[in-house]
Protein backbone atom coordinates (compact mmCIF):
# COMPACT_ATOMS: atom_id res chain seq x y z
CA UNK A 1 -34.99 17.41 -8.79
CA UNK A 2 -36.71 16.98 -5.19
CA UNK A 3 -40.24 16.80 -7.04
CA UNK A 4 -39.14 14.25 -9.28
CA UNK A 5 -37.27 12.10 -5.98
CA UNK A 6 -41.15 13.05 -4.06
CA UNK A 7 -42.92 11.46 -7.33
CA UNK A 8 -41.11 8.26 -7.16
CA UNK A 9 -41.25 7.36 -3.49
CA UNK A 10 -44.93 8.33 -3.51
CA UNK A 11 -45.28 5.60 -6.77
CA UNK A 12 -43.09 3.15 -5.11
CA UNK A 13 -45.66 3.17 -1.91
CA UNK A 14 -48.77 3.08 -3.98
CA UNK A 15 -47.54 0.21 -5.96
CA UNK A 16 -46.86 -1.56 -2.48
CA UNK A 17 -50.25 -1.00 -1.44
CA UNK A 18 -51.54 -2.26 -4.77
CA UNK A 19 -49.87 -5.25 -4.58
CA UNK A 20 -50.91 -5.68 -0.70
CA UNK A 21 -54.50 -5.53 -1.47
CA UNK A 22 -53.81 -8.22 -3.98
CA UNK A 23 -52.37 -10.78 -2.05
CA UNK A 24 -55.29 -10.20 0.41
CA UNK A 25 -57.97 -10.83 -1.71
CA UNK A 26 -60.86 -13.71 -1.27
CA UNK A 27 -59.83 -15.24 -4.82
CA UNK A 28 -56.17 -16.11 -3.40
CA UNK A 29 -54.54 -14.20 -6.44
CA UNK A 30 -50.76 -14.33 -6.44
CA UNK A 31 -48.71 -11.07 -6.06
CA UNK A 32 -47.13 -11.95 -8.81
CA UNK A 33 -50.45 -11.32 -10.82
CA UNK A 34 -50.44 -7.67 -9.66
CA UNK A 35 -48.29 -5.30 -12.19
CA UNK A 36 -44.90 -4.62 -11.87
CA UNK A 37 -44.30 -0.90 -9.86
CA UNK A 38 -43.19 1.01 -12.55
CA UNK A 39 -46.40 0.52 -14.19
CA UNK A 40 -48.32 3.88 -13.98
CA UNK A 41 -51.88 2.22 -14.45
CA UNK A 42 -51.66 0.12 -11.42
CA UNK A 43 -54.42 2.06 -9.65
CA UNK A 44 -57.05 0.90 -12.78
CA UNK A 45 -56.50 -3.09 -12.05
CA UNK A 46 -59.09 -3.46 -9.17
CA UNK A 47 -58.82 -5.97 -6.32
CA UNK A 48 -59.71 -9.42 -6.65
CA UNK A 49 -62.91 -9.57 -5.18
CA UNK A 50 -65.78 -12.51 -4.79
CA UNK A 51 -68.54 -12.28 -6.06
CA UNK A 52 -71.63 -14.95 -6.88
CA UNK A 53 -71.41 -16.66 -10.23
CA UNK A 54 -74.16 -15.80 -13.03
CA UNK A 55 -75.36 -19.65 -13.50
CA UNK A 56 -75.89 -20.08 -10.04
CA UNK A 57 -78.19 -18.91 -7.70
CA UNK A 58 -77.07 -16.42 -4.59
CA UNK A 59 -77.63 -19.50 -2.47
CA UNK A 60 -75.84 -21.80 -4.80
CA UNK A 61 -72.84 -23.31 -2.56
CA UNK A 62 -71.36 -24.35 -5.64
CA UNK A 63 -71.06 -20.24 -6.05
CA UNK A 64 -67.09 -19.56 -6.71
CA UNK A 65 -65.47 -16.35 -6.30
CA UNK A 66 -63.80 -14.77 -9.72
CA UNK A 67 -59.94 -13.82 -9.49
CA UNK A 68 -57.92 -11.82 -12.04
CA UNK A 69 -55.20 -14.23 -12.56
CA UNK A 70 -51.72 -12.79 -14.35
CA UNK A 71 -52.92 -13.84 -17.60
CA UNK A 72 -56.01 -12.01 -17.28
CA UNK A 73 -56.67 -10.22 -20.84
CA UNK A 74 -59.44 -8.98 -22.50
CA UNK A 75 -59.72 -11.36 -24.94
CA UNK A 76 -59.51 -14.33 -21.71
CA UNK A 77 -62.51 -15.23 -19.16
CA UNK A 78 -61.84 -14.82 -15.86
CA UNK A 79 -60.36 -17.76 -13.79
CA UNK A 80 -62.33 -18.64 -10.86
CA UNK A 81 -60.47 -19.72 -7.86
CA UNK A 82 -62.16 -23.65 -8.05
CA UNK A 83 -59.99 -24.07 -11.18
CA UNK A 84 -56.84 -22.60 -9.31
CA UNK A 85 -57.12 -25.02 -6.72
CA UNK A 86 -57.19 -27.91 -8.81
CA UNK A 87 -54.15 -26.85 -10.87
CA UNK A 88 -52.51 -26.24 -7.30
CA UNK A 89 -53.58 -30.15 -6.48
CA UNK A 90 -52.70 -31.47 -9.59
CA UNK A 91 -49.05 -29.98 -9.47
CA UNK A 92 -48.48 -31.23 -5.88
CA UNK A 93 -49.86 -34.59 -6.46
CA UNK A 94 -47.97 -37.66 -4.75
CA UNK A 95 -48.06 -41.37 -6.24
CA UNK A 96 -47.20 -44.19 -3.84
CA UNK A 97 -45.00 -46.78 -4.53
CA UNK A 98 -47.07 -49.21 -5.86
CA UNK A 99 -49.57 -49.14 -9.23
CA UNK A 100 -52.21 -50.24 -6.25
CA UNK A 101 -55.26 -47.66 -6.49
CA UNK A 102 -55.57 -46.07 -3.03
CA UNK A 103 -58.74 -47.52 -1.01
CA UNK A 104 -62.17 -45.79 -2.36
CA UNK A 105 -60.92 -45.30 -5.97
CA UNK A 106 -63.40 -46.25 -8.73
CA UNK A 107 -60.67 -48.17 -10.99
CA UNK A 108 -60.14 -51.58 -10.23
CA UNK A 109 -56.11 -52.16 -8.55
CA UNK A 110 -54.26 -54.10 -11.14
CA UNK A 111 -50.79 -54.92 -9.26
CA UNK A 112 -49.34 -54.44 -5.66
CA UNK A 113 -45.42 -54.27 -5.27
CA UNK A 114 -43.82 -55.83 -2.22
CA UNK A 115 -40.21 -54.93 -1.67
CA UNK A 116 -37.76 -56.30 0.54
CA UNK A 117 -39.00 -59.58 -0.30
CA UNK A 118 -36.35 -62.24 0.98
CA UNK A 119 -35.39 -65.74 -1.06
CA UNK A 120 -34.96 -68.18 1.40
CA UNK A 121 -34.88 -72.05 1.56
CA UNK A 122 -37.39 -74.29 1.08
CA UNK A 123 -35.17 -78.02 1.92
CA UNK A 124 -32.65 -76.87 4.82
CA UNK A 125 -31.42 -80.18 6.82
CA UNK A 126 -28.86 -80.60 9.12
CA UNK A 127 -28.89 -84.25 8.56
CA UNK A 128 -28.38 -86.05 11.98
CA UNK A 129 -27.52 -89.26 13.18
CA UNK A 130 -29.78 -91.90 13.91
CA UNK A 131 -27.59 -94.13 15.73
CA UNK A 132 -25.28 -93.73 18.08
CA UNK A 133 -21.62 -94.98 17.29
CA UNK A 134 -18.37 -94.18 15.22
CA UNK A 135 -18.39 -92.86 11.93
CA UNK A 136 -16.54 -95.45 9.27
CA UNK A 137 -17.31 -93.54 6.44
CA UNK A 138 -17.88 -90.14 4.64
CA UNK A 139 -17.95 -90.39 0.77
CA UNK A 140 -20.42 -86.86 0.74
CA UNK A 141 -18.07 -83.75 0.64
CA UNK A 142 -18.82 -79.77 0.99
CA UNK A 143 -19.78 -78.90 -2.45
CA UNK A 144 -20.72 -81.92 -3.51
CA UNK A 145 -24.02 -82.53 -5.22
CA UNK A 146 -26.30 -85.41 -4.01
CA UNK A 147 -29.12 -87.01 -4.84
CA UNK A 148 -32.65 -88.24 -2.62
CA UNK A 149 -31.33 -91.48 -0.28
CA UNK A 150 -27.73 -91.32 -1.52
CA UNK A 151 -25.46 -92.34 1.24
CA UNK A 152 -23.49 -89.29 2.65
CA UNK A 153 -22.44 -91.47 5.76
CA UNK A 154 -21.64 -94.35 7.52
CA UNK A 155 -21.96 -95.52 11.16
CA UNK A 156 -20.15 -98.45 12.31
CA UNK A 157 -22.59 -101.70 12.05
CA UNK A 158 -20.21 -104.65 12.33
CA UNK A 159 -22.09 -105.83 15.83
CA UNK A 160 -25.16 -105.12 13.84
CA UNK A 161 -24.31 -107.38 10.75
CA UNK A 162 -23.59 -110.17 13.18
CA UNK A 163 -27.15 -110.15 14.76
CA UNK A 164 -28.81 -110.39 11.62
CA UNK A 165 -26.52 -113.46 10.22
CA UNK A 166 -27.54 -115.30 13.73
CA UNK A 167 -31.14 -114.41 13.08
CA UNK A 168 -30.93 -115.33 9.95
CA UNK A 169 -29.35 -118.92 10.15
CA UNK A 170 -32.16 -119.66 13.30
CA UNK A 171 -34.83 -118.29 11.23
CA UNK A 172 -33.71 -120.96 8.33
CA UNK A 173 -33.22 -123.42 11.15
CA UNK A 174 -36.47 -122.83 12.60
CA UNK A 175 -38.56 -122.68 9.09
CA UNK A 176 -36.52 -126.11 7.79
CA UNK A 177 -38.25 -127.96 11.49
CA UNK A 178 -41.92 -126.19 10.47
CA UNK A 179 -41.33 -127.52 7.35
CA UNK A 180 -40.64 -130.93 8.27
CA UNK A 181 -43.62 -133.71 8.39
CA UNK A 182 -41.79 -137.13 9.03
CA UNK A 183 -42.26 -136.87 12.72
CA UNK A 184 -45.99 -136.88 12.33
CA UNK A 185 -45.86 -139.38 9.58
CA UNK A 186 -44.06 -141.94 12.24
CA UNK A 187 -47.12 -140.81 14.69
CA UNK A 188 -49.36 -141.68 12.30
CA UNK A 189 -47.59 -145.46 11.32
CA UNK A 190 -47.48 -146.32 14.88
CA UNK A 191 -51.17 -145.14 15.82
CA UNK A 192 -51.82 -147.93 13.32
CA UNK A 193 -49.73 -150.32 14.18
CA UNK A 194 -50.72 -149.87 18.05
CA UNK A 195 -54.69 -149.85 17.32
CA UNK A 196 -54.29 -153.09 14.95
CA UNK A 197 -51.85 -155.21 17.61
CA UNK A 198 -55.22 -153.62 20.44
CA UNK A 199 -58.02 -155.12 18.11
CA UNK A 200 -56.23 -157.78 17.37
CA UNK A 201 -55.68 -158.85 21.15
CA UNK A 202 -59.04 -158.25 22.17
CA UNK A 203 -60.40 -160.41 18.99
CA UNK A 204 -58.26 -163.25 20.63
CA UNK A 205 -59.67 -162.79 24.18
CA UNK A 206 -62.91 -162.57 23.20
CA UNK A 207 -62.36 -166.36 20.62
CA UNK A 208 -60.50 -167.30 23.62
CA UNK A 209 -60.45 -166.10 26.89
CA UNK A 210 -57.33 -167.66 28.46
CA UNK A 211 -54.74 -167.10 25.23
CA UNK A 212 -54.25 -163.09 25.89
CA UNK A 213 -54.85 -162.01 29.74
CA UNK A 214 -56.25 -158.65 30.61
CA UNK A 215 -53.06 -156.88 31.03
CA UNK A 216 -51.73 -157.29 27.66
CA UNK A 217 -55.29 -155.99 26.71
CA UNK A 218 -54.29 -152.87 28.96
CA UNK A 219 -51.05 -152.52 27.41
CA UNK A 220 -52.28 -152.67 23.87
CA UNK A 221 -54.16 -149.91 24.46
CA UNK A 222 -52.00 -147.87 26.32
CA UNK A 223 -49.75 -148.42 23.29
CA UNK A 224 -52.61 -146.61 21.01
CA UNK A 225 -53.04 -144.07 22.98
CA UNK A 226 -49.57 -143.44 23.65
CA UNK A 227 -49.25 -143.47 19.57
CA UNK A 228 -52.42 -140.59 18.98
CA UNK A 229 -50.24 -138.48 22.23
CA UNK A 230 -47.67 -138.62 19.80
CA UNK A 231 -48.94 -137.48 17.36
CA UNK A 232 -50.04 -134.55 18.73
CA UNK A 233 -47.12 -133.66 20.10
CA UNK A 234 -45.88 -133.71 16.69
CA UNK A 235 -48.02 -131.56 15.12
CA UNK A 236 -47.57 -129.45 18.40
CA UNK A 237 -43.62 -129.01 17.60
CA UNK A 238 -44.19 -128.68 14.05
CA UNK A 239 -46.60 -125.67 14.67
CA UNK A 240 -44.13 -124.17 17.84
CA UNK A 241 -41.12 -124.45 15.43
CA UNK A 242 -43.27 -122.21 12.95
CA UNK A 243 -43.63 -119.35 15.24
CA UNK A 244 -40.09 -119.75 16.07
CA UNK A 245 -39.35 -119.38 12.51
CA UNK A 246 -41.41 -115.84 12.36
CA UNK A 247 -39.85 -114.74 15.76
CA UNK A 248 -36.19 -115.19 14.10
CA UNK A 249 -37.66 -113.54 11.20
CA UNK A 250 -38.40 -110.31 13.46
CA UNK A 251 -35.23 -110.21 14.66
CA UNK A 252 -33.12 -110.30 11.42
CA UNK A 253 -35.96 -107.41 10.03
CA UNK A 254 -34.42 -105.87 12.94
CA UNK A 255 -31.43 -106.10 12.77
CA UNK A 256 -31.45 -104.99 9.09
CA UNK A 257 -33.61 -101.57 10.38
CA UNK A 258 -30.44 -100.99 12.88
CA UNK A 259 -28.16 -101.65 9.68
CA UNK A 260 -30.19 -99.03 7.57
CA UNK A 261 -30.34 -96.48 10.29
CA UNK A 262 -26.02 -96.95 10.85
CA UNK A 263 -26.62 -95.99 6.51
CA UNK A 264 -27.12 -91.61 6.95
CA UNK A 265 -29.05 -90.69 3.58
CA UNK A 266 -29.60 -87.43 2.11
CA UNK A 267 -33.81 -86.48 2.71
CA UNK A 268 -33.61 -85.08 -0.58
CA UNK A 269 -31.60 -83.52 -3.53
CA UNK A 270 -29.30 -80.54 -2.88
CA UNK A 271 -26.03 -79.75 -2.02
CA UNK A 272 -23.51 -80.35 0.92
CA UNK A 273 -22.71 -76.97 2.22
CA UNK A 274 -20.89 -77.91 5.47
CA UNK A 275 -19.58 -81.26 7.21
CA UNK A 276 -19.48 -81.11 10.78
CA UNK A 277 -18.74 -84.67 11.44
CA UNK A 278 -15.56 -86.92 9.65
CA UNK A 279 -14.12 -90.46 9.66
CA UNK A 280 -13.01 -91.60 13.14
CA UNK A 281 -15.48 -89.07 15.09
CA UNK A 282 -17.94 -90.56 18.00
CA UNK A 283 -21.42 -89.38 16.99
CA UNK A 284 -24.44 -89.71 19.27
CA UNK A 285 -28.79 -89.76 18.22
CA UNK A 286 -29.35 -86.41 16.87
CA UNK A 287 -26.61 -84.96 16.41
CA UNK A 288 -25.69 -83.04 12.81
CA UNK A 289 -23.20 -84.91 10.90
CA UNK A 290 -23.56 -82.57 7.97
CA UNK A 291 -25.95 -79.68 6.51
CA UNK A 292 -27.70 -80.13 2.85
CA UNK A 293 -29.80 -77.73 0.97
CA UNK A 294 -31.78 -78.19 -1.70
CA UNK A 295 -31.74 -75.06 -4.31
CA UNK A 296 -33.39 -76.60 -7.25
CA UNK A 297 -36.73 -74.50 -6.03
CA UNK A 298 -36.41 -71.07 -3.89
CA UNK A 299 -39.53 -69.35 -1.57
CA UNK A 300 -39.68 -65.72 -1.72
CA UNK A 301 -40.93 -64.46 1.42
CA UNK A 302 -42.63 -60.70 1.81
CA UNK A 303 -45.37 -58.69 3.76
CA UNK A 304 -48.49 -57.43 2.79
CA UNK A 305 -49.89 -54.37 4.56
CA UNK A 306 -53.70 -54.97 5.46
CA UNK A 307 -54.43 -51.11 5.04
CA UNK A 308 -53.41 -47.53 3.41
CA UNK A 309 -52.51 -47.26 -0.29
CA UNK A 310 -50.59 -50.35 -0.21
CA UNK A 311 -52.76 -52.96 1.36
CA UNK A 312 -54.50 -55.69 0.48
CA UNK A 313 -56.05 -58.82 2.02
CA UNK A 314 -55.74 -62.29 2.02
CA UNK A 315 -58.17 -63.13 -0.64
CA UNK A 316 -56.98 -60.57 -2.81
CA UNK A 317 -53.59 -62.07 -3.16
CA UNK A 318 -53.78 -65.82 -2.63
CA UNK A 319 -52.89 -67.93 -6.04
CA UNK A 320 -52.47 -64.72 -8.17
CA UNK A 321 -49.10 -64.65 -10.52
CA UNK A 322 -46.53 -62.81 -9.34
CA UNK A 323 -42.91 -61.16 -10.74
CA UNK A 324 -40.27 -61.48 -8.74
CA UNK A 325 -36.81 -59.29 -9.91
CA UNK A 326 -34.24 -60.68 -7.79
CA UNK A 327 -30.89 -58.48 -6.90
CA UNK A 328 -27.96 -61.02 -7.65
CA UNK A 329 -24.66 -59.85 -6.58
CA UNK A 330 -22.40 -57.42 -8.20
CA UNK A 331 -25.53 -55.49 -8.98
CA UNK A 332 -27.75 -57.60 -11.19
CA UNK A 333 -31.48 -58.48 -11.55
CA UNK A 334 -32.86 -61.47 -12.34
CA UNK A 335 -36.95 -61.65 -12.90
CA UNK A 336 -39.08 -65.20 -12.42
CA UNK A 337 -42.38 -65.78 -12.42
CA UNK A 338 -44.80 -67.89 -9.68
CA UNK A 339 -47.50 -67.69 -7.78
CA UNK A 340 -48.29 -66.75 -4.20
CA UNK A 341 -48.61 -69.93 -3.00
CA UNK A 342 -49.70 -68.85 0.81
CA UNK A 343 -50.95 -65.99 2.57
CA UNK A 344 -51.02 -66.56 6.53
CA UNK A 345 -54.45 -65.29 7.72
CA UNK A 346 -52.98 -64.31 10.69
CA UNK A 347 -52.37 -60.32 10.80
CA UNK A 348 -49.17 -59.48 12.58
CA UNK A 349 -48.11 -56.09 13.85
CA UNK A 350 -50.57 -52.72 15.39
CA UNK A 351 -52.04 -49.89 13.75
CA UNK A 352 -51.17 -48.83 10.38
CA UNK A 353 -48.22 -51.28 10.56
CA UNK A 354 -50.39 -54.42 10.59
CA UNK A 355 -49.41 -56.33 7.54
CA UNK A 356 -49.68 -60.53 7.20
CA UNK A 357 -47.00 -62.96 5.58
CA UNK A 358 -47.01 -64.19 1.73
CA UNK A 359 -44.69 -66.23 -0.53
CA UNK A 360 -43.81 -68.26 -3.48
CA UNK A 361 -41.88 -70.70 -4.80
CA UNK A 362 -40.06 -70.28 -7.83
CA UNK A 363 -37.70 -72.79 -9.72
CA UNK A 364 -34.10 -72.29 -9.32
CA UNK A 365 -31.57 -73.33 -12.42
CA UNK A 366 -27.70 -72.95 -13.12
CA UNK A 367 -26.06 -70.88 -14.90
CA UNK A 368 -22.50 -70.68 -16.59
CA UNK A 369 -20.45 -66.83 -15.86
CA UNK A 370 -19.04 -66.17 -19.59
CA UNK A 371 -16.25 -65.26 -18.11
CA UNK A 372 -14.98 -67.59 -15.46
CA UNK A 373 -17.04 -70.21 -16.76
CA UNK A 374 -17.87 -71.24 -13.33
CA UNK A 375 -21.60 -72.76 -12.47
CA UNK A 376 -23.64 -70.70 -9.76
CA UNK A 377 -27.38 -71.24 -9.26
CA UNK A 378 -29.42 -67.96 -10.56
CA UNK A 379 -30.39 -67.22 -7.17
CA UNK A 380 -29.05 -67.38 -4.23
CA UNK A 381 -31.20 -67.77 -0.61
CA UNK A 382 -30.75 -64.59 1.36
CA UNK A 383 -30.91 -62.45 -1.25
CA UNK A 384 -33.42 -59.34 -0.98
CA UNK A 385 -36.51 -59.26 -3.91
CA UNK A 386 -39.12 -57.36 -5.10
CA UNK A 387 -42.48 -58.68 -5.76
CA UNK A 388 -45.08 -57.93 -7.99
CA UNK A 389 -48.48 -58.92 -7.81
CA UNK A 390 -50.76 -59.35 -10.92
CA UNK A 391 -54.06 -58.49 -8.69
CA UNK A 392 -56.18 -58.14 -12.74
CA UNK A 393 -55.02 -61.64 -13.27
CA UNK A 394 -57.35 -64.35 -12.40
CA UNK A 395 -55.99 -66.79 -9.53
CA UNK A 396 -54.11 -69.18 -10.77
CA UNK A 397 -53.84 -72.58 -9.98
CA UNK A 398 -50.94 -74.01 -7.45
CA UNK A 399 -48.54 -76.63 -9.13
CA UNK A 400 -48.92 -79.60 -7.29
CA UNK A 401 -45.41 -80.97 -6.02
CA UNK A 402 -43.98 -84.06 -5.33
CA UNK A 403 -44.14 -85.44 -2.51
CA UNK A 404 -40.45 -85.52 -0.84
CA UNK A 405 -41.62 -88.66 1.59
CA UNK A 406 -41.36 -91.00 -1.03
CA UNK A 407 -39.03 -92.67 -2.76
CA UNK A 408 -36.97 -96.06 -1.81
CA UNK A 409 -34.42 -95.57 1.13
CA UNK A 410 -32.36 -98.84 0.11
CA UNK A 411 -34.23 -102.19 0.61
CA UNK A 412 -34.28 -104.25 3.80
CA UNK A 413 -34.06 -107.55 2.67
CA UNK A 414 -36.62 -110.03 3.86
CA UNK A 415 -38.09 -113.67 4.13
CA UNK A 416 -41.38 -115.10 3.40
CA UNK A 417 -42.79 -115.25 6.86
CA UNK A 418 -44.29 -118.91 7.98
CA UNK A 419 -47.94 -119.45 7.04
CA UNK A 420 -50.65 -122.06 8.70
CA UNK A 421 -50.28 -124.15 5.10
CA UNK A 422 -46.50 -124.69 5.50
CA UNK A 423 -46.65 -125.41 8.89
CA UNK A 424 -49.33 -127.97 8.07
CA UNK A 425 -47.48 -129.15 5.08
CA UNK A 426 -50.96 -128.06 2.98
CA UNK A 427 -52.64 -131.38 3.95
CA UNK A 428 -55.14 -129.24 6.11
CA UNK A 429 -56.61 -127.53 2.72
CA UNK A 430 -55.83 -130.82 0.94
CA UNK A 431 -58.37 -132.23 3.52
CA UNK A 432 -61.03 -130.03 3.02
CA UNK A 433 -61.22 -129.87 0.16
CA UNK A 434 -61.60 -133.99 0.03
C-alpha cells in the first residue's frame, strides 16, 4: 500500500516538472499542450525547443523556432511559433468606431462616422425694434407660422403719417409753381412791348429832335431792361420752386422710411416661438419684440479629428455626401441625406485631441403622429446626430440657396422727382432742336 502511495506522488512531481519545462520553452507552447498527469508517457513528449528552419539558412532572420502545439499528431506538421502569434493577433484584434482605414493602410477609407453631431439653427432672430415708441399692434402669435416681410408688429406712427401728408401737399405745391410758365410768358410780352415803345421813341427823336426829350428816351429803356430783369427772375423762381419740389419730395421718402421702420417684419419664414413684447408696451431701438426661427432647413454641426484612426482633413471631407440618422424623441431615428457644406480650416484643440469643425444643411419637412394627428417638424434643433461621411464618393456639388436679402419689404410710395425739362416747360430741348 505505501509503494503504491510512493509511486503516485513520485508521478504527480514528474508530471509537474514536465509540464514546467513546457511552459518554459522558446516556442511559447501552452501548458495546456503538455499531457494530462496521469499519462504514463509524459517523459517521451520532449520540450519545445528552437531550432533553425530547413528552407532557410542558419543566418536566415526569418528562421522560426518549431513548437509542439496540443494538436501535434503524427499525421500534422509542426506549428511554428510565427503562425501562433498571428492567430494570437487575429483573436485580439480591435476595430475602431468608424469603417475609416487606420493611417498607413493600403485600402482606400470609404466612410468616416462623426457622432455627437448636433442639429442646430440655421435662421435664429430675435426680431428687434427699429424705432423707438409704443407698440399699437401684434397680429404675430407664439406658434404662429409666418412668412418673409409679413408684419408681426406695429409701432405707433401717427406723428409719422402727419409729416409725410405735409411733405406731400408742399411737394405738390412746389412741383404745380415749377410747372407753371405764365410768369415768364408775361416777361416775355412786356420785354416786347418795352423794346418796341424804346425804338419807337428814339425813331421819333432822331425824325425830330424836340417831339420826345432825352429822358423819356432814358425811361424807355429802363422799361426794357426792367422787362429782360424780369424775366429772369422768372425763370429764376420757376427753377428755385423745382428744387423745392425735390426737397419736399425727400422729406415725404422720409417720412415713409420712418413709417416702414414703425412696420416690424419677419427677416424670413419660420415660426414665432416666443413674444417678449405686447400691445401697450414702450419699446426702445434694439430691443427684441419677439424671437422667430426658421426650421424649413436644419445644420448639423460635428468634429473631425485631424489624426489617429478617425481623422481626416479638410480636403478629404469638404462637399462629400453625407448620412445623417437623427435621434428624435421617444427613441426614434430619422436618416437624411446632404452634403458637408463647410469645413473650418482652422484646427482647434492640442495633441491627439486636435479636431476642426464641419456641417451640413439638410431640409427639414412636417410630419403628421398617426396617433395624435398633431404636426411636428421631423427634426428638431438641439437634437444629438450621427454623421456619416461617404469619403469613396466623389465631391459633390453645393446647392446654391436663395438669397434671404431679397424680396420686397412693402413699397414706399413715391413721386416722379422734378427734371430740368419740366422745370423748363421742354421749350429748352424744343429750342435746340430748332
Amino acid at each position: 500500500m505505501i509503494k503504491k502511495i510512493l509511486l503516485l506522488v513520485l508521478l504527480a512531481a514528474f508530471a509537474a516538472v514536465a509540464t514546467e519545462a513546457l511552459s518554459q520553452a522558446p516556442g511559447g507552447a501552452s501548458p495546456a499542450a503538455a499531457p494530462g498527469p496521469a499519462s504514463p508517457k509524459a517523459t517521451d513528449i520532449p520540450p519545445a525547443t528552437s531550432k533553425t528552419s530547413p528552407a532557410s539558412s542558419p543566418t536566415s532572420p526569418k528562421s522560426d523556432a518549431v513548437t509542439t502545439g496540443k494538436d501535434a499528431s503524427p499525421g500534422k506538421g509542426p506549428t511554428t511559433s510565427k503562425e501562433s502569434t498571428s492567430k494570437d493577433a487575429s483573436s485580439s484584434k480591435t476595430f475602431p468606431t468608424s469603417s475609416a482605414s487606420p493611417p498607413g493602410s493600403t485600402s482606400a477609407r470609404k466612410e468616416l462616422v462623426i457622432e455627437r453631431g448636433l442639429v442646430t439653427l440655421i435662421d435664429d432672430n430675435k426680431v428687434p425694434a427699429t424705432e423707438a415708441g409704443m407698440l399699437t399692434d401684434v397680429p404675430a402669435k407664439e406658434g404662429h407660422s409666418v412668412e418673409k416681410d409679413a408684419l408681426v408688429a406695429q409701432i405707433d406712427s401717427r406723428s409719422t403719417l402727419a409729416k409725410q401728408k405735409i411733405a406731400e401737399a408742399e411737394f405738390s405745391a412746389a412741383k404745380a409753381q415749377s410747372e407753371n410758365d405764365a410768369e415768364i410768358e408775361v416777361a416775355e410780352a412786356a420785354i416786347l412791348v418795352s423794346k418796341e415803345e424804346w425804338e419807337q421813341s428814339k425813331r421819333i427823336q432822331q425824325s425830330t429832335p424836340q417831339a420826345v426829350p432825352e429822358s423819356q428816351i432814358r425811361k424807355d429803356k429802363f422799361n426794357y431792361e426792367k422787362s429782360l430783369a424780369q424775366k429772369k427772375q422768372a425763370v429764376n423762381e420757376k427753377k428755385i420752386a423745382g428744387l423745392t419740389a425735390n426737397a419736399k419730395l425727400a422729406q415725404h421718402e422720409a417720412a415713409s422710411i420712418e413709417i416702414d421702420l414703425r412696420q416690424i417684419r419677419s427677416p424670413f419664414k419660420g415660426e414665432v416661438v416666443e413674444v417678449m413684447k405686447n400691445v401697450g408696451d414702450w419699446v426702445t431701438v434694439g430691443e427684441p419684440i419677439m424671437h422667430i426661427v426658421g426650421l424649413d432647413r436644419v445644420r448639423v454641426k460635428g468634429y473631425v479629428l485631424v489624426s489617429g484612426a478617425e481623422g481626416a482633413s479638410h480636403d478629404e471631407v469638404f462637399g462629400k455626401p453625407v448620412t445623417i440618422t437623427v435621434d428624435a424623441p421617444g427613441g426614434k431615428k430619422h436618416t437624411v441625406q446632404g452634403t458637408i457644406g463647410f469645413a473650418s480650416p482652422v484646427i482647434e484643440g492640442y495633441g491627439s485631441d486636435r479636431q476642426f469643425r464641419i456641417w451640413a444643411e439638410v431640409d427639414n419637412e412636417k410630419i403628421i403622429d398617426p396617433v395624435t394627428k398633431l404636426v411636428s417638424w421631423k427634426i428638431q434643433p438641439g437634437s444629438m446626430a450621427t454623421m456619416t461621411i461617404d469619403l469613396a464618393s466623389p465631391r459633390s456639388p453645393l446647392p446654391a440657396r436663395a438669397d434671404s436679402t431679397k424680396g420686397d419689404k412693402g413699397k414706399v410710395q413715391s413721386f416722379k422727382p422734378v427734371t430740368g425739362d419740366e422745370k423748363s416747360g421742354g421749350k429748352t430741348n424744343k429750342a435746340k432742336e430748332r
